[in-house]
N, C-alpha and C. Protein backbone atom coordinates (compact mmCIF):
# COMPACT_ATOMS: atom_id res chain seq x y z
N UNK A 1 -16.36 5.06 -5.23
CA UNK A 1 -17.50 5.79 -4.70
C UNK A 1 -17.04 7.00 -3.91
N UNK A 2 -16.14 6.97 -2.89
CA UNK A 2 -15.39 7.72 -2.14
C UNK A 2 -14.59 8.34 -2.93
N UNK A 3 -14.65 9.92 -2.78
CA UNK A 3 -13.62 10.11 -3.19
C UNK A 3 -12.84 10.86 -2.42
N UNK A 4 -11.27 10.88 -2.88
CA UNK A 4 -10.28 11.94 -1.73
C UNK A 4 -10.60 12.63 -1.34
N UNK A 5 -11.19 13.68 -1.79
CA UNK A 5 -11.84 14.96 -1.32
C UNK A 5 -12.89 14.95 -0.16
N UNK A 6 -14.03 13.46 -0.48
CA UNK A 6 -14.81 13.48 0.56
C UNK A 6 -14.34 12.70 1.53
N UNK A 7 -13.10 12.10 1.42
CA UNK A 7 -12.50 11.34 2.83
C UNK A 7 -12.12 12.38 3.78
N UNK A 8 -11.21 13.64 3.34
CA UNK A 8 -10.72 14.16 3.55
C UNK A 8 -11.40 15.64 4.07
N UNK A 9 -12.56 15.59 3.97
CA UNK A 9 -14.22 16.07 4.05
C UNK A 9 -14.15 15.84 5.33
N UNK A 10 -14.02 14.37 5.94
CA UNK A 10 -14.00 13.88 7.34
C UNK A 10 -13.93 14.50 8.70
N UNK A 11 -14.11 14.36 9.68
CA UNK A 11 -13.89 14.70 11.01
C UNK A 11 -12.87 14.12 11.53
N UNK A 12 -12.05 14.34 12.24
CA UNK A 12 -11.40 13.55 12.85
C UNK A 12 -11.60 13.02 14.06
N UNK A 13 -12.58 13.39 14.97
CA UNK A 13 -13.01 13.01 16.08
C UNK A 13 -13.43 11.44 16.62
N UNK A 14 -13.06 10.96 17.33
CA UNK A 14 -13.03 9.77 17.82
C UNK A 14 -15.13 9.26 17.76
N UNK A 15 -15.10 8.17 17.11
CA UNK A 15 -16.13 7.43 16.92
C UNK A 15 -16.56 6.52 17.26
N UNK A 16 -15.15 5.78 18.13
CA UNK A 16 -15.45 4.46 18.55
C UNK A 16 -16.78 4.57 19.73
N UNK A 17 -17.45 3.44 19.78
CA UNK A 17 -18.49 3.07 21.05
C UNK A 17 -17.72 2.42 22.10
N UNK A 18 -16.85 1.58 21.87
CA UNK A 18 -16.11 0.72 22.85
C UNK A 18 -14.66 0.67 22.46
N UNK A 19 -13.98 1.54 23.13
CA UNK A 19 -12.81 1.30 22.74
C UNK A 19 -11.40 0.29 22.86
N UNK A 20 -12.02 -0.41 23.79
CA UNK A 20 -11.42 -1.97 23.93
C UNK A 20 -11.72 -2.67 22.84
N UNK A 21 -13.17 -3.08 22.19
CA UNK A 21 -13.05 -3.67 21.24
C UNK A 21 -12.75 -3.09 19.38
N UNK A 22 -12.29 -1.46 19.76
CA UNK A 22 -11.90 -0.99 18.76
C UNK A 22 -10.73 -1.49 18.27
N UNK A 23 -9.73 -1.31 19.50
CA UNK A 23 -8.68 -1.58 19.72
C UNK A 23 -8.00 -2.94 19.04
N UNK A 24 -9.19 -4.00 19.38
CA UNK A 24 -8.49 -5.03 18.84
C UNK A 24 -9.29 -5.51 17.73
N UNK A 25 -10.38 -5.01 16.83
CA UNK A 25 -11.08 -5.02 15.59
C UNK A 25 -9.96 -4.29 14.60
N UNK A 26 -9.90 -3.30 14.80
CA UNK A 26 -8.62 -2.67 13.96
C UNK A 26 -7.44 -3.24 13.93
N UNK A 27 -6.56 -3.47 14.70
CA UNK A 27 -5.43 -4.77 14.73
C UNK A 27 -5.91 -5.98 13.72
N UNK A 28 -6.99 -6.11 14.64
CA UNK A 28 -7.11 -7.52 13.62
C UNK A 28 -7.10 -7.60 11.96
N UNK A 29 -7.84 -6.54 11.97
CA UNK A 29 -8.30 -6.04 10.03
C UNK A 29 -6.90 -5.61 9.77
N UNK A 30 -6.14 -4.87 10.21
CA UNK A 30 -5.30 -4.24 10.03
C UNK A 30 -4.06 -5.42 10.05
N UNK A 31 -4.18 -6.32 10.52
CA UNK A 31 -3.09 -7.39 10.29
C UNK A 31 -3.32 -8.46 9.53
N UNK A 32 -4.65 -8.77 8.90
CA UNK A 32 -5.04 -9.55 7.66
C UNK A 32 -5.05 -8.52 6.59
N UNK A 33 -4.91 -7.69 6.39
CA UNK A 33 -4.52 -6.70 5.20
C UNK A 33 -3.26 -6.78 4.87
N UNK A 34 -3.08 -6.74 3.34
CA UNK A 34 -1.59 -7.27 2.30
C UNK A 34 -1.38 -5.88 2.46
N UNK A 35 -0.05 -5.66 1.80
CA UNK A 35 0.61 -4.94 1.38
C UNK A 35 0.29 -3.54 0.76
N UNK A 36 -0.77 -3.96 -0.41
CA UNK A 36 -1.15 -3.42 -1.27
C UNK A 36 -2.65 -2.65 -0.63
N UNK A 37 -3.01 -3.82 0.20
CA UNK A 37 -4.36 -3.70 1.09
C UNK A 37 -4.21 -2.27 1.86
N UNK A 38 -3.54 -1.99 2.23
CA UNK A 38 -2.16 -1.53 3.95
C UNK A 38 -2.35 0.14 2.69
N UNK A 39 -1.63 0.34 1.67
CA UNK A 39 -1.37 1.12 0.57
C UNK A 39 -2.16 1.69 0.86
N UNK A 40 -3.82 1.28 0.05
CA UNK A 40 -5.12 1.65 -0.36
C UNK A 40 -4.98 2.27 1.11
N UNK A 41 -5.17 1.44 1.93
CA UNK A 41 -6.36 2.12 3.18
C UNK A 41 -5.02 3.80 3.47
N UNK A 42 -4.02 3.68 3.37
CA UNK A 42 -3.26 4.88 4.05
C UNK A 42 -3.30 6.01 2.95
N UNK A 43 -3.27 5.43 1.56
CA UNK A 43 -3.88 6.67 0.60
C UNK A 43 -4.96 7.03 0.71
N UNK A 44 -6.12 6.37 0.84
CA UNK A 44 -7.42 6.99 0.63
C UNK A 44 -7.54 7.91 1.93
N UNK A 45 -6.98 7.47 2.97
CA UNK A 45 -7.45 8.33 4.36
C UNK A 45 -6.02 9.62 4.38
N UNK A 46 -5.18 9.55 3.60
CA UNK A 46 -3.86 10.27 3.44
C UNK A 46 -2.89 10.72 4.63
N UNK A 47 -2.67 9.46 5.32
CA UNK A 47 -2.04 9.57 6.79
C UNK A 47 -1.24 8.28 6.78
N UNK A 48 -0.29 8.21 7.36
CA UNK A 48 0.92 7.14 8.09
C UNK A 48 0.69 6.28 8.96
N UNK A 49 1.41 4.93 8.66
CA UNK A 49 1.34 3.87 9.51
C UNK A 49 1.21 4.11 10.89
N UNK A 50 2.09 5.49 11.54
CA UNK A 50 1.61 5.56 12.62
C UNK A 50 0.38 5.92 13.18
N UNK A 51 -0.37 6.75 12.34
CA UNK A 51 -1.85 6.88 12.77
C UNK A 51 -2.81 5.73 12.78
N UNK A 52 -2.50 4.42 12.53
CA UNK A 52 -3.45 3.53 12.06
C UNK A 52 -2.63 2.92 13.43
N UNK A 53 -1.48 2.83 13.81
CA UNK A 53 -1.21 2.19 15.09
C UNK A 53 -1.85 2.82 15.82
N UNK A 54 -2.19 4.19 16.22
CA UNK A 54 -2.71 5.25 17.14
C UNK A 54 -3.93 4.55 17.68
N UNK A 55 -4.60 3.91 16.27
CA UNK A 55 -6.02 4.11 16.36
C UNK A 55 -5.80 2.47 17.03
N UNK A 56 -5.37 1.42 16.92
CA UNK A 56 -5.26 0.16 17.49
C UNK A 56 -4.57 0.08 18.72
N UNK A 57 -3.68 1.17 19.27
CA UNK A 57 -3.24 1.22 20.18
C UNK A 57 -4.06 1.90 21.44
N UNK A 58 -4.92 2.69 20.89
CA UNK A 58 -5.69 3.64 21.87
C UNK A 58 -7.24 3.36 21.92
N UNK A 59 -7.42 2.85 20.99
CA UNK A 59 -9.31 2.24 20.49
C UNK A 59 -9.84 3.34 20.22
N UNK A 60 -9.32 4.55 19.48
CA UNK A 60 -9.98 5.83 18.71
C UNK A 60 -10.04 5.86 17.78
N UNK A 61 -10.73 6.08 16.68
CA UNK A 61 -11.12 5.68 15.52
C UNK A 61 -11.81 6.76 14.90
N UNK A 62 -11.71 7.19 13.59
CA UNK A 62 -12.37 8.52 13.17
C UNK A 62 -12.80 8.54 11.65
N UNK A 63 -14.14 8.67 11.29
CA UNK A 63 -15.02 8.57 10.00
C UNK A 63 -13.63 8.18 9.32
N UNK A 64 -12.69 9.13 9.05
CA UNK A 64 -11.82 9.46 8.20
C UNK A 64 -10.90 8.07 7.87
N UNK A 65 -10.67 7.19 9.16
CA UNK A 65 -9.92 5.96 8.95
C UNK A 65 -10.54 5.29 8.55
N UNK A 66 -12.24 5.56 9.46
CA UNK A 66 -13.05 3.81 9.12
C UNK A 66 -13.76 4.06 7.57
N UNK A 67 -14.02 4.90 6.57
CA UNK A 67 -14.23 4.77 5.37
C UNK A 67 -13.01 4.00 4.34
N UNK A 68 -12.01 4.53 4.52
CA UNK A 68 -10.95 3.38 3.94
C UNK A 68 -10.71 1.91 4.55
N UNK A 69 -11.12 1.64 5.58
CA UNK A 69 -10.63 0.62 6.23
C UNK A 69 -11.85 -0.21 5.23
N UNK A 70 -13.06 0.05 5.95
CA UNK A 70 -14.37 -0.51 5.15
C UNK A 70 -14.37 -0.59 3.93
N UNK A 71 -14.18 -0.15 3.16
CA UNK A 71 -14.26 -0.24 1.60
C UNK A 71 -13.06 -1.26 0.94
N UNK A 72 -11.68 -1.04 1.81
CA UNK A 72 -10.75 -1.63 1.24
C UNK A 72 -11.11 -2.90 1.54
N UNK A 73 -11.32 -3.03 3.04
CA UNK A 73 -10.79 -4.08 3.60
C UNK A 73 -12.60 -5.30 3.82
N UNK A 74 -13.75 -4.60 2.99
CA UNK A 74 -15.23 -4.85 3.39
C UNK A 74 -15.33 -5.41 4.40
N UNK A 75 -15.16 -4.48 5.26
CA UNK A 75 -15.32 -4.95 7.07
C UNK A 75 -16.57 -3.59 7.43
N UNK A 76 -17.87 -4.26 7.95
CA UNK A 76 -18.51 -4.15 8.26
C UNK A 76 -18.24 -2.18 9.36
N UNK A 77 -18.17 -1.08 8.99
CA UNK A 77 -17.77 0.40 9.79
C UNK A 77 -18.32 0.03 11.64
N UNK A 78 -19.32 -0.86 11.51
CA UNK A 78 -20.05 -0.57 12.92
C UNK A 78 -18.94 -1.68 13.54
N UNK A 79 -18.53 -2.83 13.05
CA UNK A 79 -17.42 -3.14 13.71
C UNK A 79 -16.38 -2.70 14.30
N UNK A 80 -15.83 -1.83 13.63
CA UNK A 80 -14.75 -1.14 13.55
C UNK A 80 -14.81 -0.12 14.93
N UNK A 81 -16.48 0.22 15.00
CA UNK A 81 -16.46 1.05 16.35
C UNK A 81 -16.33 0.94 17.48
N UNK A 82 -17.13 -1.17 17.66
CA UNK A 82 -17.14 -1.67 18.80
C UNK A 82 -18.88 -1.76 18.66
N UNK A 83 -19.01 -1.41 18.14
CA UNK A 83 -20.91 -1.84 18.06
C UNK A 83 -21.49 -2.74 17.45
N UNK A 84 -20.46 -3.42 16.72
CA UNK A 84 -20.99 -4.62 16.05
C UNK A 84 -19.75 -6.08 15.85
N UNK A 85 -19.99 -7.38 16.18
CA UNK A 85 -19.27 -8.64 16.61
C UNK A 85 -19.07 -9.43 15.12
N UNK A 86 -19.48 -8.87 14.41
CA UNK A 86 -19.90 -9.45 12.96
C UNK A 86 -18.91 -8.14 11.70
N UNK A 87 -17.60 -8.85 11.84
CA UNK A 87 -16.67 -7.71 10.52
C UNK A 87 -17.36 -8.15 9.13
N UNK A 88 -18.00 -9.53 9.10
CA UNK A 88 -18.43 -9.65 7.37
C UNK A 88 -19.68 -8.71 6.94
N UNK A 89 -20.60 -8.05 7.62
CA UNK A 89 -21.85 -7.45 7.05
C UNK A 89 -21.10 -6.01 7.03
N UNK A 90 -20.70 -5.96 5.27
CA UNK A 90 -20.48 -5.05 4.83
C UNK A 90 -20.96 -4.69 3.15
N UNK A 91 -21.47 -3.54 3.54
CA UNK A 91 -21.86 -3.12 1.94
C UNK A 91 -21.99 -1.51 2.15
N UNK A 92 -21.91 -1.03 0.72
CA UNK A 92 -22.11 0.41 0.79
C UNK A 92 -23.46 1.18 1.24
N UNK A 93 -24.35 0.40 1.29
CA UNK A 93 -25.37 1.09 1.86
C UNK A 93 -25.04 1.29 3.28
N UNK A 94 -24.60 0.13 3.77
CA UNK A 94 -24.49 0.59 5.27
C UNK A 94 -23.17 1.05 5.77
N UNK A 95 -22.45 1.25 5.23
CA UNK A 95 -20.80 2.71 5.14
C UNK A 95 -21.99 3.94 5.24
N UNK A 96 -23.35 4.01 4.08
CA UNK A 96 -23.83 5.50 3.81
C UNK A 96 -24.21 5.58 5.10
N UNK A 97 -25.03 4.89 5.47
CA UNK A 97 -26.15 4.71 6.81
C UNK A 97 -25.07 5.02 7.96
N UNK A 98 -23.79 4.31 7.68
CA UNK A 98 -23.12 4.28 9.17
C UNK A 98 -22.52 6.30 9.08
N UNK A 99 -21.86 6.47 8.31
CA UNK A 99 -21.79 7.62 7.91
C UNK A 99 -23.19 9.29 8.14
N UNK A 100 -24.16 8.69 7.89
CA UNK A 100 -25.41 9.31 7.74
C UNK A 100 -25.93 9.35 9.15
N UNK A 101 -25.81 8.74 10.09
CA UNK A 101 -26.29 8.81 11.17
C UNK A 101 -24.81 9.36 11.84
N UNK A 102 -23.64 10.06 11.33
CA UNK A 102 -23.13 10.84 12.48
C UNK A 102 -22.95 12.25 11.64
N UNK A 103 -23.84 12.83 10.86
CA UNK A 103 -24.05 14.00 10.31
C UNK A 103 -23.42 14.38 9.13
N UNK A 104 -23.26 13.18 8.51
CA UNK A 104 -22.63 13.39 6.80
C UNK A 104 -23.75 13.00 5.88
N UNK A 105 -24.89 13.50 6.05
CA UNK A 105 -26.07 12.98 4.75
C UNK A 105 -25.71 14.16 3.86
N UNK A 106 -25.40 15.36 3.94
CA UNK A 106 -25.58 16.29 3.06
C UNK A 106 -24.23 16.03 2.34
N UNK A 107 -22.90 15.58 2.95
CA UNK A 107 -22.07 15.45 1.72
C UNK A 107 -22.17 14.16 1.33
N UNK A 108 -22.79 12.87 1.25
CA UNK A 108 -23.27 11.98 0.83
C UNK A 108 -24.01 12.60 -0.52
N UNK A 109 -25.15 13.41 0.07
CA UNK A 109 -26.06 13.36 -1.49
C UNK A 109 -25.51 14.33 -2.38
N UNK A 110 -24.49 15.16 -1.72
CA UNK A 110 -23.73 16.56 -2.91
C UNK A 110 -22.67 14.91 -3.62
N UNK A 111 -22.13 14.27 -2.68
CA UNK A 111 -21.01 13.16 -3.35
C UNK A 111 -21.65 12.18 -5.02
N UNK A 112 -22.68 12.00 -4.32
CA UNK A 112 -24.21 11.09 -5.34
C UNK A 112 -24.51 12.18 -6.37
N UNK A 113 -24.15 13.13 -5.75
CA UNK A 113 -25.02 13.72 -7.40
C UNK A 113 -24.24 14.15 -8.38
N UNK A 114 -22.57 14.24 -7.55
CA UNK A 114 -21.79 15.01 -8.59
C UNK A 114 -21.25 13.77 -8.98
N UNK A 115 -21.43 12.75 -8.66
CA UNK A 115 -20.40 11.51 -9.37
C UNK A 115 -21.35 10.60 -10.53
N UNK A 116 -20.30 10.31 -11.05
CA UNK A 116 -20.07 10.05 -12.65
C UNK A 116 -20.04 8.14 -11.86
N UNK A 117 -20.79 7.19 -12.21
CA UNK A 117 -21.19 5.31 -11.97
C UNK A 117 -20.61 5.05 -12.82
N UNK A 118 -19.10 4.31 -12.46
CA UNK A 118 -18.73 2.93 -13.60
C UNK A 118 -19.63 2.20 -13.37
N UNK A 119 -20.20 1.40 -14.42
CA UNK A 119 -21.30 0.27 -14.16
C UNK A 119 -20.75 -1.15 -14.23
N UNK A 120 -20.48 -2.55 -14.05
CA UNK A 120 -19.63 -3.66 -14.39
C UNK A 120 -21.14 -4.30 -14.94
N UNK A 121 -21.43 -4.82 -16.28
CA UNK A 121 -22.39 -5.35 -16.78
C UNK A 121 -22.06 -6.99 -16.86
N UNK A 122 -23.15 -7.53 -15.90
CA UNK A 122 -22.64 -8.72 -16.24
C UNK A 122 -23.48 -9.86 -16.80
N UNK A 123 -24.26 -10.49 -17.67
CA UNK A 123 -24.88 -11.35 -17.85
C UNK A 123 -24.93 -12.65 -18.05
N UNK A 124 -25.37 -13.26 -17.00
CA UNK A 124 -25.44 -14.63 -16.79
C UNK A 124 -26.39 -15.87 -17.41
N UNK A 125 -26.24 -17.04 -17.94
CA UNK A 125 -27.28 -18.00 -18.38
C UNK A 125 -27.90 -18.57 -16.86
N UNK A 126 -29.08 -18.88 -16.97
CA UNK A 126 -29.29 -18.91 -15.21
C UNK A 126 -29.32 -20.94 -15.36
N UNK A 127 -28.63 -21.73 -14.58
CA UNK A 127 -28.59 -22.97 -14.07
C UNK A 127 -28.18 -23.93 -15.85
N UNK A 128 -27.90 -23.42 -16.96
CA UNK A 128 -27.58 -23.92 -18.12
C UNK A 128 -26.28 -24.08 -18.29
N UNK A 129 -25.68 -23.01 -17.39
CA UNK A 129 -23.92 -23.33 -17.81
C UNK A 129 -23.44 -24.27 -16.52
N UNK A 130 -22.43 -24.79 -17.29
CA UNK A 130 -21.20 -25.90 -17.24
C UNK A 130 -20.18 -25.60 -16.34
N UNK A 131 -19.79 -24.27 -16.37
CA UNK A 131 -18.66 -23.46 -16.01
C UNK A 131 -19.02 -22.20 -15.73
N UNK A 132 -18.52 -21.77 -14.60
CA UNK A 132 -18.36 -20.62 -14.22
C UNK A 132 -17.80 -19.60 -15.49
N UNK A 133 -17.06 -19.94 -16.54
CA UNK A 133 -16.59 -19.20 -17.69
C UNK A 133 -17.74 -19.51 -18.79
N UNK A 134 -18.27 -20.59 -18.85
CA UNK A 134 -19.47 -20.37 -19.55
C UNK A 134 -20.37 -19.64 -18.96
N UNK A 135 -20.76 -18.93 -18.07
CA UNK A 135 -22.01 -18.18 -16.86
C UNK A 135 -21.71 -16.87 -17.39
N UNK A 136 -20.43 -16.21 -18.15
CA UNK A 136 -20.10 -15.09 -18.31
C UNK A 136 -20.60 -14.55 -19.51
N UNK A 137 -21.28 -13.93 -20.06
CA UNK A 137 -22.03 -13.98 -21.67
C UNK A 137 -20.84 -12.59 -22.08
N UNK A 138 -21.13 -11.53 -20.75
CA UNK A 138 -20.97 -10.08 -21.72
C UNK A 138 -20.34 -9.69 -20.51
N UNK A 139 -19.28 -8.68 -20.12
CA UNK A 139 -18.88 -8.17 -19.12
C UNK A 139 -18.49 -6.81 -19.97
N UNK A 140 -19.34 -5.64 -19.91
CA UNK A 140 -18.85 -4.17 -19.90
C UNK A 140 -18.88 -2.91 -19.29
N UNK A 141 -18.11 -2.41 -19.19
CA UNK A 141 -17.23 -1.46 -18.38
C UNK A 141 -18.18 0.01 -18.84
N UNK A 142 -18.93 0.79 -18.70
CA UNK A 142 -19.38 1.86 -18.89
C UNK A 142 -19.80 3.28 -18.15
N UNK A 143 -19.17 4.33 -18.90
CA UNK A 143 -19.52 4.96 -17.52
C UNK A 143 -21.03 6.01 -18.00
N UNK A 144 -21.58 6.36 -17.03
CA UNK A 144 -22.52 7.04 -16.70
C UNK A 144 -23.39 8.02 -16.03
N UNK A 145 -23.80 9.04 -16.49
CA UNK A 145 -24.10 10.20 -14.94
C UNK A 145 -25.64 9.21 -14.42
N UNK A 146 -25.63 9.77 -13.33
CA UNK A 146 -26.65 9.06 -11.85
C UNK A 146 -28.39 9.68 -12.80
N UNK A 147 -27.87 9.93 -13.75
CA UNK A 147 -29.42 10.02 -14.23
C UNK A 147 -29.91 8.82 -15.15
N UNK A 148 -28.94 8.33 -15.84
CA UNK A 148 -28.61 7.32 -16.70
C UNK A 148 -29.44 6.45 -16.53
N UNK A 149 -30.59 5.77 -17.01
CA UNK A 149 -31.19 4.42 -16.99
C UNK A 149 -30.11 3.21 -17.67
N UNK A 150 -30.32 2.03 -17.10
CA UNK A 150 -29.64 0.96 -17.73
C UNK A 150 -30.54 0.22 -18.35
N UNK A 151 -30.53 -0.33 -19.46
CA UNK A 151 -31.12 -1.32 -20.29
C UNK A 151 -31.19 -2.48 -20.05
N UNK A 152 -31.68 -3.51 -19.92
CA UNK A 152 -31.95 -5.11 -19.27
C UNK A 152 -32.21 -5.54 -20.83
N UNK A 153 -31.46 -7.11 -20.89
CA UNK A 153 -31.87 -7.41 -22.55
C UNK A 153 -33.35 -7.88 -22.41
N UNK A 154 -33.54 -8.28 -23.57
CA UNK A 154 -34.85 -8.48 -23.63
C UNK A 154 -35.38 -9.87 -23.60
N UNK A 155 -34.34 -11.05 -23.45
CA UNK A 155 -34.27 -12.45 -23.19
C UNK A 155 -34.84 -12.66 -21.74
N UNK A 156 -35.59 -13.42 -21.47
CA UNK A 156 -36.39 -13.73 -20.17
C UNK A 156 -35.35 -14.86 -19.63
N UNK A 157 -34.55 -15.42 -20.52
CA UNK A 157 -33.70 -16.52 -19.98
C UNK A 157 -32.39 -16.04 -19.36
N UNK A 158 -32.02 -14.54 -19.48
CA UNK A 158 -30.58 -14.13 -18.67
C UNK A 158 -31.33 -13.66 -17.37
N UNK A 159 -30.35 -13.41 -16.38
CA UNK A 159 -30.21 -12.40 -15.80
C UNK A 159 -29.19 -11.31 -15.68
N UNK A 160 -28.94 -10.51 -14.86
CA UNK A 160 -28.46 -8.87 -15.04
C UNK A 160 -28.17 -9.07 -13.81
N UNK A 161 -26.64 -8.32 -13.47
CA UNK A 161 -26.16 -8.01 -12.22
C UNK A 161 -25.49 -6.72 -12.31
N UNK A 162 -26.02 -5.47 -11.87
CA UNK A 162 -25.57 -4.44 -12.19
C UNK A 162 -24.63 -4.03 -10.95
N UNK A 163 -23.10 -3.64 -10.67
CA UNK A 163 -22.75 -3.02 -9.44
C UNK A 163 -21.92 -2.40 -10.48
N UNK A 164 -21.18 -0.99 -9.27
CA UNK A 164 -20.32 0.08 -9.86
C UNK A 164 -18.99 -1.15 -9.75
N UNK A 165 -17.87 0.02 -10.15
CA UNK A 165 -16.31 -0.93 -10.23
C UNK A 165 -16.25 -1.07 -8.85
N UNK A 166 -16.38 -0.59 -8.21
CA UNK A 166 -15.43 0.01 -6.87
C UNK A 166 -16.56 -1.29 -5.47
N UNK A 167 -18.06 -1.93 -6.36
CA UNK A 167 -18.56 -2.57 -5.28
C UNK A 167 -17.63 -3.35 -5.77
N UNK A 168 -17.20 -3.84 -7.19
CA UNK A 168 -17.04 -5.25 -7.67
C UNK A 168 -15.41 -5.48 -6.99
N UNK A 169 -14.87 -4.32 -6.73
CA UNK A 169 -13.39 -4.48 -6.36
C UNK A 169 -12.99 -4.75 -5.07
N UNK A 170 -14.34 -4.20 -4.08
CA UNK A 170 -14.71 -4.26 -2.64
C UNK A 170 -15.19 -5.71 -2.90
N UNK A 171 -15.62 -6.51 -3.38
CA UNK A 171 -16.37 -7.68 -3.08
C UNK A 171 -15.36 -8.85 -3.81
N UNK A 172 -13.94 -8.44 -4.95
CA UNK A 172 -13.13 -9.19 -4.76
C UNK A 172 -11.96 -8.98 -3.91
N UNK A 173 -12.02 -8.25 -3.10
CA UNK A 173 -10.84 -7.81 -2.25
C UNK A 173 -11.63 -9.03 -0.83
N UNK A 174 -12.62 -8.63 -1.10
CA UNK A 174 -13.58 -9.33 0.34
C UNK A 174 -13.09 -11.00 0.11
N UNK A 175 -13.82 -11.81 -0.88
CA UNK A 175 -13.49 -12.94 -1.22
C UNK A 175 -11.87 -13.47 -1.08
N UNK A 176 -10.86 -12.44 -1.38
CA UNK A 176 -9.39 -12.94 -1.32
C UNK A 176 -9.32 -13.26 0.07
N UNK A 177 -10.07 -12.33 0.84
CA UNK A 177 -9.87 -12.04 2.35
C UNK A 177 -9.88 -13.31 3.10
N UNK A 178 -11.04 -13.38 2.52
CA UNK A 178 -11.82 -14.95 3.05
C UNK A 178 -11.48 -15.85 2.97
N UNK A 179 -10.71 -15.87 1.44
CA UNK A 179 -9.91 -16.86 0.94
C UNK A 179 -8.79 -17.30 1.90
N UNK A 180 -8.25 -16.31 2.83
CA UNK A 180 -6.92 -16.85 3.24
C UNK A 180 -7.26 -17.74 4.49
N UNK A 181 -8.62 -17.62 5.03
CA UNK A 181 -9.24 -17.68 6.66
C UNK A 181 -10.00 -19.02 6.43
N UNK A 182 -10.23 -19.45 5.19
CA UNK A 182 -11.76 -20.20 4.86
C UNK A 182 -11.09 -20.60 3.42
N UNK A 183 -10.74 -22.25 3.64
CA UNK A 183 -10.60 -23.15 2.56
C UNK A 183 -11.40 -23.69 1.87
N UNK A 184 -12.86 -23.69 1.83
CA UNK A 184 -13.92 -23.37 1.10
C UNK A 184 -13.74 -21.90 -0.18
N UNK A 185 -13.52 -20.91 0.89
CA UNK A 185 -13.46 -20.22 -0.18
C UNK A 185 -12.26 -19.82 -0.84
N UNK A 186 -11.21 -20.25 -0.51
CA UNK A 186 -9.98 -20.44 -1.73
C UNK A 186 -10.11 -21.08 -2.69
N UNK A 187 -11.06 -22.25 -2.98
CA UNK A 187 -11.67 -22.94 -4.27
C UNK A 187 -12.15 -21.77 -5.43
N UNK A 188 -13.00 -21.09 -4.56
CA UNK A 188 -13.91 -20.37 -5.01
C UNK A 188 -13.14 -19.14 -5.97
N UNK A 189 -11.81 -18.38 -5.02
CA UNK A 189 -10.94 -17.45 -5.45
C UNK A 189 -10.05 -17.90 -6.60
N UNK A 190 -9.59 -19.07 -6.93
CA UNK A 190 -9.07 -19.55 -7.37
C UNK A 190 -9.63 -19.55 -9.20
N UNK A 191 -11.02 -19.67 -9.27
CA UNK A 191 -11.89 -20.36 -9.67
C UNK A 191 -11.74 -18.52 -10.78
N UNK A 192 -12.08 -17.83 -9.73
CA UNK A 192 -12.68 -16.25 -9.98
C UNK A 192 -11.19 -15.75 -10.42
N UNK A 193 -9.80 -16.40 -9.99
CA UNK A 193 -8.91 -15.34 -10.56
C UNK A 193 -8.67 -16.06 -11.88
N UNK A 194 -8.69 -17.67 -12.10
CA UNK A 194 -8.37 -17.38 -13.10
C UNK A 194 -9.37 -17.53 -14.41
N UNK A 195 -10.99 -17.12 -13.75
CA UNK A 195 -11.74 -16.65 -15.35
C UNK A 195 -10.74 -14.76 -15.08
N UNK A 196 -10.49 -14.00 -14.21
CA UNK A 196 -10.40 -12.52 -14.77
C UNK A 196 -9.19 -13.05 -15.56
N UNK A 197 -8.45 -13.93 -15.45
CA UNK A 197 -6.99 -13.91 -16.05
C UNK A 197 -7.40 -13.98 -17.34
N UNK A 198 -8.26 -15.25 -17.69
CA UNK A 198 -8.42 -16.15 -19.01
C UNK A 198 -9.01 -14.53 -19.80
């Protein structure tokens, strides 16, 4: 959804509300993040380990970090500031919203209009399947400009789950997350890596 250009679009100016609990929201995210996790967030924002200590060491925080942090890591942006106690309520509407209320609506809707939606198509049998690998009918990858209508089949017995790549990659990055914190949901991850494997 983000792209380099509009990270990099950013302000750098400090955002946090509370910078005590910036301080240690960022640590925290920032020390349940892998390797690869750690990667993403320092490419997309295009800055060094030491700036991400800066920001945990000092509780300053700037659009520019907390859009990669959020997306990679689906931790809730208003957390990240100190305005919110809750890192799981994360989704892209409210990155736009959190974004949109500190004077980025206009490169939001220039971002929306010039971008090109992978779509992840997924259709499900609703309460008939056996298996989570039987629940999977059709999974395709398509891309599309933002004018594009999508087609729904015409079976009253599926349903349709439409998200771009980038929610579906944010929402298995989220689940691994969870996975490591919450043995409930390591069943669950387990379950999900190996239908992508099969």
């Amino acid at each position: 959804m983000f792209t380099q250009e509009f990270i990099q679009g950013l302000k750098q100016s400090n955002v946090s509300v509370d910078n005590e609990k910036t301080k240690a929201n960022v640590y925290r995210i920032w020390k349940l993040a892998d390797k690869t996790q750690r990667e993403r967030i320092l490419d997309m924002a295009d800055v060094v380990t030491a700036t991400i200590a800066r920001a945990y060491k000092t509780g300053s925080i700037s659009c520019k970090l907390i859009v990669p942090f959020s997306t990679v890591m689906a931790v809730n942006p208003y957390y990240l500031t100190g305005e919110s106690d809750n890192p799981d309520r994360y989704s892209l509407g409210i990155l736009k919203k959190f974004l949109s209320e500190r004077g980025y609506q206009k490169q939001l809707d220039e971002l929306d209009k010039n971008s090109e939606k992978s779509i992840v198509r997924v259709v499900r049998k609703p309460k008939e399947a056996e298996s989570a690998a039987e629940d999977v009918k059709a999974i395709e990858t398509e891309s599309v400009d933002s004018t594009a209508t999508v087609e729904t089949p015409q079976d009253a017995e599926t349903a349709m789950i439409d998200i771009s790549a980038e929610e579906a990659h944010v929402l298995l990055d989220a689940l691994f997350i969870r996975a490591r914190v919450n043995k409930n949901c390591a069943g669950i991850a387990e379950k999900v890596k190996s239908l992508l494997i099969s």
